[in-house]
Each structure stands twice: as C-alpha cells, then as structure tokens.
PDB file of N, CA and C in Angstrom:
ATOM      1  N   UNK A   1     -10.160  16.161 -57.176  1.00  0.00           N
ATOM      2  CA  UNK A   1     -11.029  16.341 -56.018  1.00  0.00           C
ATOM      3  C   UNK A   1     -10.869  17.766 -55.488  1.00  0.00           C
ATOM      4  N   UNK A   2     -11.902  18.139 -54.762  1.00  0.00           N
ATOM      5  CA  UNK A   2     -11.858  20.223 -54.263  1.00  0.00           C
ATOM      6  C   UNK A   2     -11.249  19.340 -53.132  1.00  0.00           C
ATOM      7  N   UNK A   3     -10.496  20.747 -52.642  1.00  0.00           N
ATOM      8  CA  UNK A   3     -10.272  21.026 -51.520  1.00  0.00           C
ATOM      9  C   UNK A   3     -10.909  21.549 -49.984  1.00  0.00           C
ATOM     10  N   UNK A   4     -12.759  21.438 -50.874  1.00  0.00           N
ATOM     11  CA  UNK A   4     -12.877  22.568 -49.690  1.00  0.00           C
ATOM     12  C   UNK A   4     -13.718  21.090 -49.009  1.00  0.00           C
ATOM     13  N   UNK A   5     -13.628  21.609 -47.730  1.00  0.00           N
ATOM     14  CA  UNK A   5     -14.325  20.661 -46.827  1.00  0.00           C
ATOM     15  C   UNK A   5     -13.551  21.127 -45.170  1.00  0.00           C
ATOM     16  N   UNK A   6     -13.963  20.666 -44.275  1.00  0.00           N
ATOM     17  CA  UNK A   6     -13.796  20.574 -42.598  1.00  0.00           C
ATOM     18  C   UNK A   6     -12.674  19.418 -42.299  1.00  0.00           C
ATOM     19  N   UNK A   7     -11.734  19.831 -42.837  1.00  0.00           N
ATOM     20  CA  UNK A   7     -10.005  18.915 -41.592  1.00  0.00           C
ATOM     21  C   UNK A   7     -10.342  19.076 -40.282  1.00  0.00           C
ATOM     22  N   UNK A   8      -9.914  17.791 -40.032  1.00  0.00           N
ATOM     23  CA  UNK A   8      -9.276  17.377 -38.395  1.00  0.00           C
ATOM     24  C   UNK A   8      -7.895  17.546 -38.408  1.00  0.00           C
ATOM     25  N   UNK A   9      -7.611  18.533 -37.621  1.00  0.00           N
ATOM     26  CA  UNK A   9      -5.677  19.020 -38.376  1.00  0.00           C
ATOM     27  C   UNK A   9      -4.691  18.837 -36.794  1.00  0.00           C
ATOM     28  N   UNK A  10      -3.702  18.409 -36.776  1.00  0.00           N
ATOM     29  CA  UNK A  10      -2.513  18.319 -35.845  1.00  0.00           C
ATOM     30  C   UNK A  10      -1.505  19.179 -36.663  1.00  0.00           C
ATOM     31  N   UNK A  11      -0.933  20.044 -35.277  1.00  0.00           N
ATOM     32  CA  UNK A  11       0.147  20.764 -35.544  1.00  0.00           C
ATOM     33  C   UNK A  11       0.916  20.736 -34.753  1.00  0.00           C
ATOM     34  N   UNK A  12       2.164  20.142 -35.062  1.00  0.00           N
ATOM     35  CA  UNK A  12       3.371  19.390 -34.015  1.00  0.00           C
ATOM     36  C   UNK A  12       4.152  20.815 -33.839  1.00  0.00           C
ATOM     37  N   UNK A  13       4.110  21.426 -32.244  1.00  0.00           N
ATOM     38  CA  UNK A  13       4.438  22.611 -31.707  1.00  0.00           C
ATOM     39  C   UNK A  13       5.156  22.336 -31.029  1.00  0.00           C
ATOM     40  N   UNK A  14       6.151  23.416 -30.799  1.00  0.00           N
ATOM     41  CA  UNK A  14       7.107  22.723 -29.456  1.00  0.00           C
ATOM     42  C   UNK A  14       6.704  22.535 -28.515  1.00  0.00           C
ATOM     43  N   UNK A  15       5.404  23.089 -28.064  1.00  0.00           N
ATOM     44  CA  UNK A  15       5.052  22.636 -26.752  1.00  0.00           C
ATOM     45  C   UNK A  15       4.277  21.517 -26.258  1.00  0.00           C
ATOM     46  N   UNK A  16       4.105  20.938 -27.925  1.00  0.00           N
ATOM     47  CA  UNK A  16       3.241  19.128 -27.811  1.00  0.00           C
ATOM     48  C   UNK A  16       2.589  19.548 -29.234  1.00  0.00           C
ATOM     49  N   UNK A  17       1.672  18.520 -29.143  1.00  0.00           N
ATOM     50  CA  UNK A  17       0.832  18.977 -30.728  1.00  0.00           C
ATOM     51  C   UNK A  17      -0.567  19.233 -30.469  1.00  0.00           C
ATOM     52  N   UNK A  18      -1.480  20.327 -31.237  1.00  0.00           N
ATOM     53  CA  UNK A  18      -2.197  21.209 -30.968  1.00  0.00           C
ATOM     54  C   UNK A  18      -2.851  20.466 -31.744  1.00  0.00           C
ATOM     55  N   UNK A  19      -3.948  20.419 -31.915  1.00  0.00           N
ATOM     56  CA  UNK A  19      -5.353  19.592 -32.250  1.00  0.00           C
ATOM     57  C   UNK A  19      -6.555  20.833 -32.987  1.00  0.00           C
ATOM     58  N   UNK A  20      -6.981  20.483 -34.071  1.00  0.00           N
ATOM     59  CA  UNK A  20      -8.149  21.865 -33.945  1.00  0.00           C
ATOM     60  C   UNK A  20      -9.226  21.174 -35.529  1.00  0.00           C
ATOM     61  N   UNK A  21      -9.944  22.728 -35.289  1.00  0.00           N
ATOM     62  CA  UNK A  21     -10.863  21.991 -37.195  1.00  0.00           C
ATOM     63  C   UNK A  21     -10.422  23.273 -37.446  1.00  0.00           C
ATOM     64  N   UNK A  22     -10.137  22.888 -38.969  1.00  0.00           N
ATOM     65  CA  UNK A  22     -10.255  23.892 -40.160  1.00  0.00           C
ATOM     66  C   UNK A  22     -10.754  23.579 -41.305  1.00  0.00           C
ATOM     67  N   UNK A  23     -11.865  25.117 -41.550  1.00  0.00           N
ATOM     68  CA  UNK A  23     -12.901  24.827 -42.483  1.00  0.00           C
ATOM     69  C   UNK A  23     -12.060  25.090 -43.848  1.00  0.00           C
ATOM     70  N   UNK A  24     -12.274  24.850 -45.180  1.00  0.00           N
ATOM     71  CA  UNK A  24     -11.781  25.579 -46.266  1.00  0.00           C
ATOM     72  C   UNK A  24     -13.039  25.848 -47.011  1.00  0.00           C
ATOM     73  N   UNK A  25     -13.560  27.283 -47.448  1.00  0.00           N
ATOM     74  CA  UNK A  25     -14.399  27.119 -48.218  1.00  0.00           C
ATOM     75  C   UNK A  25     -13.671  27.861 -49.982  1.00  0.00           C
ATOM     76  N   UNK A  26     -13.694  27.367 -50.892  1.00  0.00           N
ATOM     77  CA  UNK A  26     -12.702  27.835 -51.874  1.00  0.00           C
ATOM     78  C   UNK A  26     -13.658  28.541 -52.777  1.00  0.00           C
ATOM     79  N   UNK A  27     -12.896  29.603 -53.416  1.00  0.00           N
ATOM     80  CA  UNK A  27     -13.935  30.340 -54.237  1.00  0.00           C
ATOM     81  C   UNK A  27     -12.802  30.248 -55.645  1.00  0.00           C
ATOM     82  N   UNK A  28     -13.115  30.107 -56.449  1.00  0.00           N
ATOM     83  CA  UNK A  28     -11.874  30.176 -57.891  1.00  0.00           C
ATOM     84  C   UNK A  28     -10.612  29.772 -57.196  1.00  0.00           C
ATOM     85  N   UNK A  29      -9.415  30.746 -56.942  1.00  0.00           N
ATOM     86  CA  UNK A  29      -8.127  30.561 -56.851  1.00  0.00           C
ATOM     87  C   UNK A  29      -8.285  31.126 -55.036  1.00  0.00           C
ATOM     88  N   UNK A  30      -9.319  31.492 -54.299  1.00  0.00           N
ATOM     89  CA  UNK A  30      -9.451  32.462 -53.460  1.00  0.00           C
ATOM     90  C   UNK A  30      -9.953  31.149 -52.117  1.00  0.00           C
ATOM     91  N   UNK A  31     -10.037  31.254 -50.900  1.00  0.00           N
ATOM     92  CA  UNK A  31     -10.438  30.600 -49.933  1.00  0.00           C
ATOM     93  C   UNK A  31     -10.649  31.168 -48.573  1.00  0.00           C
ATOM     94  N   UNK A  32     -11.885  30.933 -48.126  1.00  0.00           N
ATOM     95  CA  UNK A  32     -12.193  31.234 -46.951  1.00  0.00           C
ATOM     96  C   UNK A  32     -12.203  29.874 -45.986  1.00  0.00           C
ATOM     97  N   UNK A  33     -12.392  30.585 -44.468  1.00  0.00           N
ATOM     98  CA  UNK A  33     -12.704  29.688 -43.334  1.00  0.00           C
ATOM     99  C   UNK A  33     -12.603  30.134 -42.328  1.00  0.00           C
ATOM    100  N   UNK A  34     -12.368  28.996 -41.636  1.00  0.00           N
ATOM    101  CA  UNK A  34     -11.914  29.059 -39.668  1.00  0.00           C
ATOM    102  C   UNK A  34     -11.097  28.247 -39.077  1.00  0.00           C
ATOM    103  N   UNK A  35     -10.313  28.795 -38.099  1.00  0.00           N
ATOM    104  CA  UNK A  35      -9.091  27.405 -37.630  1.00  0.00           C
ATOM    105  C   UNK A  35     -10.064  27.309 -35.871  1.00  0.00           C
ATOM    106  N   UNK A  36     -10.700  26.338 -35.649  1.00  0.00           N
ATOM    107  CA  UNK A  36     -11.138  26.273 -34.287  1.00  0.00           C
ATOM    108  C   UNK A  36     -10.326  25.485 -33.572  1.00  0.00           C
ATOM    109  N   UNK A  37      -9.833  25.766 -32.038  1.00  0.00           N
ATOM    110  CA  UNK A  37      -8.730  24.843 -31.602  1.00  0.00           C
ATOM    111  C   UNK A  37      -9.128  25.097 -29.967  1.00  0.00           C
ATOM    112  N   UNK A  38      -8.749  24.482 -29.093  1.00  0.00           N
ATOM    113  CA  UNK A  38      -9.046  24.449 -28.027  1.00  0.00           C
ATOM    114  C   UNK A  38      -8.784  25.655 -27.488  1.00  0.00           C
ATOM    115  N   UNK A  39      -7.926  26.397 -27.822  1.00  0.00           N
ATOM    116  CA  UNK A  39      -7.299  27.865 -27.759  1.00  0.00           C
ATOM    117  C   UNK A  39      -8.463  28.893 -27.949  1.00  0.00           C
ATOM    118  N   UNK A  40      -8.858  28.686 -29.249  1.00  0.00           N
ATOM    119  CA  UNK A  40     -10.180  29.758 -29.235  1.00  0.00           C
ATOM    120  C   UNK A  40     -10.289  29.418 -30.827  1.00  0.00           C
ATOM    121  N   UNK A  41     -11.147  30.359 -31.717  1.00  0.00           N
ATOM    122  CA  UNK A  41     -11.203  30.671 -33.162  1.00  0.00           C
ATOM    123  C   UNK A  41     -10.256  31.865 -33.575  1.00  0.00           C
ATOM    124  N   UNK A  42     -10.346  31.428 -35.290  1.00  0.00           N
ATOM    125  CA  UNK A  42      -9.427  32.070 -36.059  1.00  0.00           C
ATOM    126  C   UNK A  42      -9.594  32.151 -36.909  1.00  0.00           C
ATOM    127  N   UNK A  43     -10.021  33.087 -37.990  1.00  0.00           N
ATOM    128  CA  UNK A  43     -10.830  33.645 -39.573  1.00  0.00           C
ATOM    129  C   UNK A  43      -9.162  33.124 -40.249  1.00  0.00           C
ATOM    130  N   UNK A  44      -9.458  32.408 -41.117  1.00  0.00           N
ATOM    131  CA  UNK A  44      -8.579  32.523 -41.924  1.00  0.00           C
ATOM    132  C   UNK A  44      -8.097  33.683 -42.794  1.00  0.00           C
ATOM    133  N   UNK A  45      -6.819  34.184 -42.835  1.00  0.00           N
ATOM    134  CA  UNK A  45      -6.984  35.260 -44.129  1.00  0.00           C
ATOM    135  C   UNK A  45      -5.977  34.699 -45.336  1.00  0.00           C
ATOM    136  N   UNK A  46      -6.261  35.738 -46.285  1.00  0.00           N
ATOM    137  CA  UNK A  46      -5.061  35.762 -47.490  1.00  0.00           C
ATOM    138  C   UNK A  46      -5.189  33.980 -47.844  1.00  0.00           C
ATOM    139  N   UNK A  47      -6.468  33.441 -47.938  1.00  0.00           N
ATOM    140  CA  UNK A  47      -6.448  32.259 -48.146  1.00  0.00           C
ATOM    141  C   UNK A  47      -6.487  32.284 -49.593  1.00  0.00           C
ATOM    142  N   UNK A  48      -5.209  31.426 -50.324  1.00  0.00           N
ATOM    143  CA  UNK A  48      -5.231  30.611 -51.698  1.00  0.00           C
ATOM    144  C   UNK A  48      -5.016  30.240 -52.565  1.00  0.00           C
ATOM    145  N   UNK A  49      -5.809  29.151 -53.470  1.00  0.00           N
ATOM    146  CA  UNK A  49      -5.567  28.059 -53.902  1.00  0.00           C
ATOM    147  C   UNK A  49      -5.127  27.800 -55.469  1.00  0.00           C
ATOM    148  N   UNK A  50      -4.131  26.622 -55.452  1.00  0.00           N
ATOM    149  CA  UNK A  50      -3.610  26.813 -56.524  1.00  0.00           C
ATOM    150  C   UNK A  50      -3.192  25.431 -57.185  1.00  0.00           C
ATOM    151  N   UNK A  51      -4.458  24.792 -57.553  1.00  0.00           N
ATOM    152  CA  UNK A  51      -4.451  23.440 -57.716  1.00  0.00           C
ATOM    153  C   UNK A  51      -4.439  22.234 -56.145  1.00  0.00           C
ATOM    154  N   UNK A  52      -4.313  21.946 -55.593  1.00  0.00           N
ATOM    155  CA  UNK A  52      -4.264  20.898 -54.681  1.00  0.00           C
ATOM    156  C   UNK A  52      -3.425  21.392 -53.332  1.00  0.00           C
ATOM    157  N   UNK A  53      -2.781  22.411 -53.468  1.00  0.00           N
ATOM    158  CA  UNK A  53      -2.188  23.607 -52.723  1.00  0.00           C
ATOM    159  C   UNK A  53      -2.849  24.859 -51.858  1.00  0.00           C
ATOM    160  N   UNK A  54      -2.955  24.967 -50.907  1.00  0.00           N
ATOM    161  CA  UNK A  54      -3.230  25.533 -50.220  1.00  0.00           C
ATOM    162  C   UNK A  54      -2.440  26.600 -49.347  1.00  0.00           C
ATOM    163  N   UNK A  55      -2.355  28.053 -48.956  1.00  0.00           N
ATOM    164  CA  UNK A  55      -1.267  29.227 -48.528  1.00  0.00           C
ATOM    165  C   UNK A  55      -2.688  29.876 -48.047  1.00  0.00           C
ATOM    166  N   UNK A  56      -2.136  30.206 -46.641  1.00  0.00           N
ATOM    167  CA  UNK A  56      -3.032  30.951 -46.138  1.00  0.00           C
ATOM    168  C   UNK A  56      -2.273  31.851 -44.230  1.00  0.00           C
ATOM    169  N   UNK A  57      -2.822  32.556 -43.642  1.00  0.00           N
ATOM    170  CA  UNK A  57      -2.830  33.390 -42.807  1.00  0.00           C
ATOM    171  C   UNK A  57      -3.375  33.247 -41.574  1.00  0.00           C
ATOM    172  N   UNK A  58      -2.752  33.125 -40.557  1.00  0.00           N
ATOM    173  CA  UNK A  58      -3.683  33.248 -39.620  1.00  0.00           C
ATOM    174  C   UNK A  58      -3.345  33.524 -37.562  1.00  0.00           C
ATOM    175  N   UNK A  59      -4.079  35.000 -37.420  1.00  0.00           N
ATOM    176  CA  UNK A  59      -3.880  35.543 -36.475  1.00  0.00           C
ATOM    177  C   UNK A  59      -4.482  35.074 -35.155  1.00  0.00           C
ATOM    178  N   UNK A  60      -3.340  34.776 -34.324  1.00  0.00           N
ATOM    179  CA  UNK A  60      -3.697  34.068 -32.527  1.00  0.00           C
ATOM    180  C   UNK A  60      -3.785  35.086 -31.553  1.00  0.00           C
ATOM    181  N   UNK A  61      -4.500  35.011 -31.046  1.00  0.00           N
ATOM    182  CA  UNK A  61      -4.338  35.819 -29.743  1.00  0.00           C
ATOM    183  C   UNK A  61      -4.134  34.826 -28.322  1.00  0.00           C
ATOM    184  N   UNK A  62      -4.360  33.598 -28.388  1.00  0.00           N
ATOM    185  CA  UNK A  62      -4.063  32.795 -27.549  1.00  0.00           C
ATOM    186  C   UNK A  62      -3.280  31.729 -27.766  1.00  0.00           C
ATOM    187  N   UNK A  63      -2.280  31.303 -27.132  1.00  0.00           N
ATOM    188  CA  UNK A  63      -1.788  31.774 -25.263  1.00  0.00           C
ATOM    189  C   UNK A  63      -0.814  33.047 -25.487  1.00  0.00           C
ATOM    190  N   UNK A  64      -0.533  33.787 -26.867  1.00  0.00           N
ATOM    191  CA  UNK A  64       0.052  34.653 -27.236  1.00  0.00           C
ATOM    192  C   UNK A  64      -0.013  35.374 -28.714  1.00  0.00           C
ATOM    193  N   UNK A  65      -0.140  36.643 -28.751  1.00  0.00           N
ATOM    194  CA  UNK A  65      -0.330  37.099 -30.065  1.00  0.00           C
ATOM    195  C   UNK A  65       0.951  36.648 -31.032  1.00  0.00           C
ATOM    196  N   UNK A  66       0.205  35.988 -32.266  1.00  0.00           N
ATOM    197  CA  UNK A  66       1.214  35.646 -33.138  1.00  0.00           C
ATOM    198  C   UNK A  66       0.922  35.395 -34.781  1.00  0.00           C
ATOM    199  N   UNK A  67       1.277  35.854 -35.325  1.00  0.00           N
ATOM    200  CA  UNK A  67       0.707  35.495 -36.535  1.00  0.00           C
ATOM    201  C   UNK A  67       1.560  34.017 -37.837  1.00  0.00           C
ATOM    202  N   UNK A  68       0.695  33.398 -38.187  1.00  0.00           N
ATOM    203  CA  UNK A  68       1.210  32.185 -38.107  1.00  0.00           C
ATOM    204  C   UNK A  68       0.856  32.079 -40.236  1.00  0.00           C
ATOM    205  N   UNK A  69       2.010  31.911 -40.338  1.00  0.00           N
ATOM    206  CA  UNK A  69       1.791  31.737 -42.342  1.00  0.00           C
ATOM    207  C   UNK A  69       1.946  30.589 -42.511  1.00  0.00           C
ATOM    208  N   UNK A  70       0.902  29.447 -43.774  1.00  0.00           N
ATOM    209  CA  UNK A  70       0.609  27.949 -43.331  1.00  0.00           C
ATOM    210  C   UNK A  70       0.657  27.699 -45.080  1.00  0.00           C
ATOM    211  N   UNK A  71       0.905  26.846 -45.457  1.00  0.00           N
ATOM    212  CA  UNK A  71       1.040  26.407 -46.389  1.00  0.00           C
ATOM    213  C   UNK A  71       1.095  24.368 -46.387  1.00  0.00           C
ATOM    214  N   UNK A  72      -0.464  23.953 -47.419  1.00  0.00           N
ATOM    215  CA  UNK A  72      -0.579  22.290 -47.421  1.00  0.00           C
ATOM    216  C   UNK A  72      -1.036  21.851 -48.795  1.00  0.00           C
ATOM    217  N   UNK A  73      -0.986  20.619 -48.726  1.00  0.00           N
ATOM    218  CA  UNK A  73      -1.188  19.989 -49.883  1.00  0.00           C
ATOM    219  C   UNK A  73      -2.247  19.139 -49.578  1.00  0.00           C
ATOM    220  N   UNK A  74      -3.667  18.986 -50.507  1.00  0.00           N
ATOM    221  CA  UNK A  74      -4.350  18.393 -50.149  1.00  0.00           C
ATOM    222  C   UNK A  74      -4.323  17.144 -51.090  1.00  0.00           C
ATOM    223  N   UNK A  75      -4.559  15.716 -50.621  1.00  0.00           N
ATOM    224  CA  UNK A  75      -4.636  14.824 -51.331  1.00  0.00           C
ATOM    225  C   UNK A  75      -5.393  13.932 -50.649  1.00  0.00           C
ATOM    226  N   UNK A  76      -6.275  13.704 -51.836  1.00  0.00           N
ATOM    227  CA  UNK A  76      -7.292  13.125 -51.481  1.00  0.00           C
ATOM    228  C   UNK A  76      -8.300  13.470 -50.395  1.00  0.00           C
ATOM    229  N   UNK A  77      -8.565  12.748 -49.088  1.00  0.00           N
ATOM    230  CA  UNK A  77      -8.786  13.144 -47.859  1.00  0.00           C
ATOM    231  C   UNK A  77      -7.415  13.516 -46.843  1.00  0.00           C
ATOM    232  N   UNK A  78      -6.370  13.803 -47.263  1.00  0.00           N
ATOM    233  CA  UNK A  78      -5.140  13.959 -46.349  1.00  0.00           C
ATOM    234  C   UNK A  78      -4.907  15.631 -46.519  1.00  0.00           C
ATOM    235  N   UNK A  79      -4.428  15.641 -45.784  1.00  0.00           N
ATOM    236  CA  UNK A  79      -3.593  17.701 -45.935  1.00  0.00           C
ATOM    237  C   UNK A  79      -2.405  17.815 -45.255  1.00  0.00           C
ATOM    238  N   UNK A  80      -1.766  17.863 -45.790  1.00  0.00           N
ATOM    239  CA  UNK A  80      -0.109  17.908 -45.116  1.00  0.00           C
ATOM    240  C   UNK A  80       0.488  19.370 -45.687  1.00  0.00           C
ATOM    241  N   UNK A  81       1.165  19.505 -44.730  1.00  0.00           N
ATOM    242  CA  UNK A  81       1.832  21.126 -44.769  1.00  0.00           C
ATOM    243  C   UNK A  81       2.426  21.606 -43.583  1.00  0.00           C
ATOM    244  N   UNK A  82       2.812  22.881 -44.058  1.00  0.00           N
ATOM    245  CA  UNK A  82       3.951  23.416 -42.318  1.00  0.00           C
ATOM    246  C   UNK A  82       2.896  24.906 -42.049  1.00  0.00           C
ATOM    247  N   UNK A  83       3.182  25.420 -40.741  1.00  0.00           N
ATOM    248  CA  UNK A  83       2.871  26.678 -40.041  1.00  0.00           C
ATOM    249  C   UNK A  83       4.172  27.040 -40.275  1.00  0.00           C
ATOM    250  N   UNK A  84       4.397  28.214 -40.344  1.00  0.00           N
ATOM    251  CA  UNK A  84       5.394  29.290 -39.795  1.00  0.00           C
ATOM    252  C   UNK A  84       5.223  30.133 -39.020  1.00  0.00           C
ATOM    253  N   UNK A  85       5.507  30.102 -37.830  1.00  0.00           N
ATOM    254  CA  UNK A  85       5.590  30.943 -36.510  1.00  0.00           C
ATOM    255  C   UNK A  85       6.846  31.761 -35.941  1.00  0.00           C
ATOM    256  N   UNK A  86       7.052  32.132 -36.974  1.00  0.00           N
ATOM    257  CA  UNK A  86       7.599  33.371 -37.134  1.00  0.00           C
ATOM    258  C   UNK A  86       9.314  33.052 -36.141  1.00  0.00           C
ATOM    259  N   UNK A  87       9.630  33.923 -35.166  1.00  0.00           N
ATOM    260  CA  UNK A  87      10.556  33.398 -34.148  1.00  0.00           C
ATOM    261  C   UNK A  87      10.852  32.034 -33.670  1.00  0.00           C
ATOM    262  N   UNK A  88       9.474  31.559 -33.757  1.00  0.00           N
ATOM    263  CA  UNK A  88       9.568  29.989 -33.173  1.00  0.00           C
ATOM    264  C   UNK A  88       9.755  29.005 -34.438  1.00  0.00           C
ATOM    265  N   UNK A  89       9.905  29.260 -35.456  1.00  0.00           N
ATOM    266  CA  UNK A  89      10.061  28.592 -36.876  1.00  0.00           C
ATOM    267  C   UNK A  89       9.058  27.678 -37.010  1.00  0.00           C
ATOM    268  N   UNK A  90       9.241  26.704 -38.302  1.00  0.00           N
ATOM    269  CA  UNK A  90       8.418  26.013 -38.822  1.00  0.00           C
ATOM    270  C   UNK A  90       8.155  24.628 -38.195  1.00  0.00           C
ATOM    271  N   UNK A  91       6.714  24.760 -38.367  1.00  0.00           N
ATOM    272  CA  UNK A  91       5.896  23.056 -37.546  1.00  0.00           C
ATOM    273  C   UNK A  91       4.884  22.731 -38.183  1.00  0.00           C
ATOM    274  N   UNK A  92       5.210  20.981 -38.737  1.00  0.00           N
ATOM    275  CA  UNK A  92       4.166  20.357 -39.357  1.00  0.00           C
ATOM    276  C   UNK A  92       2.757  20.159 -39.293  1.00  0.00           C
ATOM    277  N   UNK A  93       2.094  20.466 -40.146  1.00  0.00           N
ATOM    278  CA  UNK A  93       0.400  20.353 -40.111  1.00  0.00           C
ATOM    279  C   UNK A  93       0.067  18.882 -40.882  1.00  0.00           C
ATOM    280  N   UNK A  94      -0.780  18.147 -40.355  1.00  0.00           N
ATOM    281  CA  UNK A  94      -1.195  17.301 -40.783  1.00  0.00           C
ATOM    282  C   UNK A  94      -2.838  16.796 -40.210  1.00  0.00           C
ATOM    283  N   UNK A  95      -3.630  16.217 -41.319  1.00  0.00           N
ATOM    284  CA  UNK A  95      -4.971  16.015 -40.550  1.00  0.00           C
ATOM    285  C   UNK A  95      -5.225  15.495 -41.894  1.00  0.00           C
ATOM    286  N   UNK A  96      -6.823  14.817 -41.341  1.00  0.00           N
ATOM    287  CA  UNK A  96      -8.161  14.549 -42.848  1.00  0.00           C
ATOM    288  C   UNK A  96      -9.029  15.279 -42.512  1.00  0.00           C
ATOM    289  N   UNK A  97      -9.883  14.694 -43.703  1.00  0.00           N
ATOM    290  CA  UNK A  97     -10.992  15.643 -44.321  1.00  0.00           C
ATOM    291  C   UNK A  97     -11.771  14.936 -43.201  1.00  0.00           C
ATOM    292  N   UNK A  98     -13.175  15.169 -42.874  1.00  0.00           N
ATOM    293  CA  UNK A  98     -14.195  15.086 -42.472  1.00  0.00           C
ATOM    294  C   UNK A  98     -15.374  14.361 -43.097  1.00  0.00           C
ATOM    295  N   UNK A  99     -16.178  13.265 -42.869  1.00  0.00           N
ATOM    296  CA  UNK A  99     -16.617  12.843 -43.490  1.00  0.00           C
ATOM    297  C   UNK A  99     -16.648  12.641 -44.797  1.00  0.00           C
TER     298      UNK A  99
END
C-alpha cells in the first residue's frame, strides 16, 4: 500500500498531546506536504521514503521556534513514529490515514 494520503496524527508532548493533519504526497523515494495543527502550518522538508518508512523535517514557529526531525512507519491505515525536539527529546507520533 503507498503511503501518501492525509493522517489524523497525535503527538504526545510534554505539555499534553498536540493534534494536527499531515499531508504526504510521495514522489519515488522523495515526499512532500504539510503538518496543519492548531498552532499554525508547516511545509514539510527533507521528506523521505523508503519502503513503508517515512523521515522527514519540520520547522515551528509556534508557541516557539524549533525545529523538529520525525521519523514513522506506515501500516496499512496506521503511522506510528517519534518527533525529535531537539532539547526537549523524543515524543511519539501516532494517527490514521483519512478516508
């Protein structure tokens, strides 16, 4: 099954868990998108893919500048994986696909 499609994604943060959509659109080994979250939007970068695996990039400016390195596994309709936030260390991503 592709990977690319619109997650409903949770990311368990220390400050509670953050809620948002992220698009994947995959090109060969390469992937684009957007992380939308109540916070604001976020272009994905350095997105990609490598069988059912997913590594990608992505710069916050809200509630603080931070840049956040994400790495998931897609199966089936599921996507599980961690953020890395740098100082604040690693926090689980989890969500489904979208219709």
């Amino acid at each position: 099954m592709s990977v690319a499609g619109t997650y409903e994604v949770t990311i368990k943060t220390p400050i509670g868990p953050q809620t948002g959509t992220m698009t994947v659109v995959p090109d060969g080994s390469t992937f684009t998108g957007q992380f939308t979250s109540p916070m604001g939007d976020a272009s994905i970068e350095d997105g990609a893919v490598a069988g059912d695996t997913l590594t990608w990039k992505v710069s916050l400016t809200k509630p603080m500048p931070i840049a956040l390195t994400c790495t998931a596994t897609v199966s089936g309709d599921a996507i599980q994986g961690s953020v890395n936030a740098g100082a604040f260390g690693s926090m689980a991503l989890e969500g489904t696909r979208k219709g």
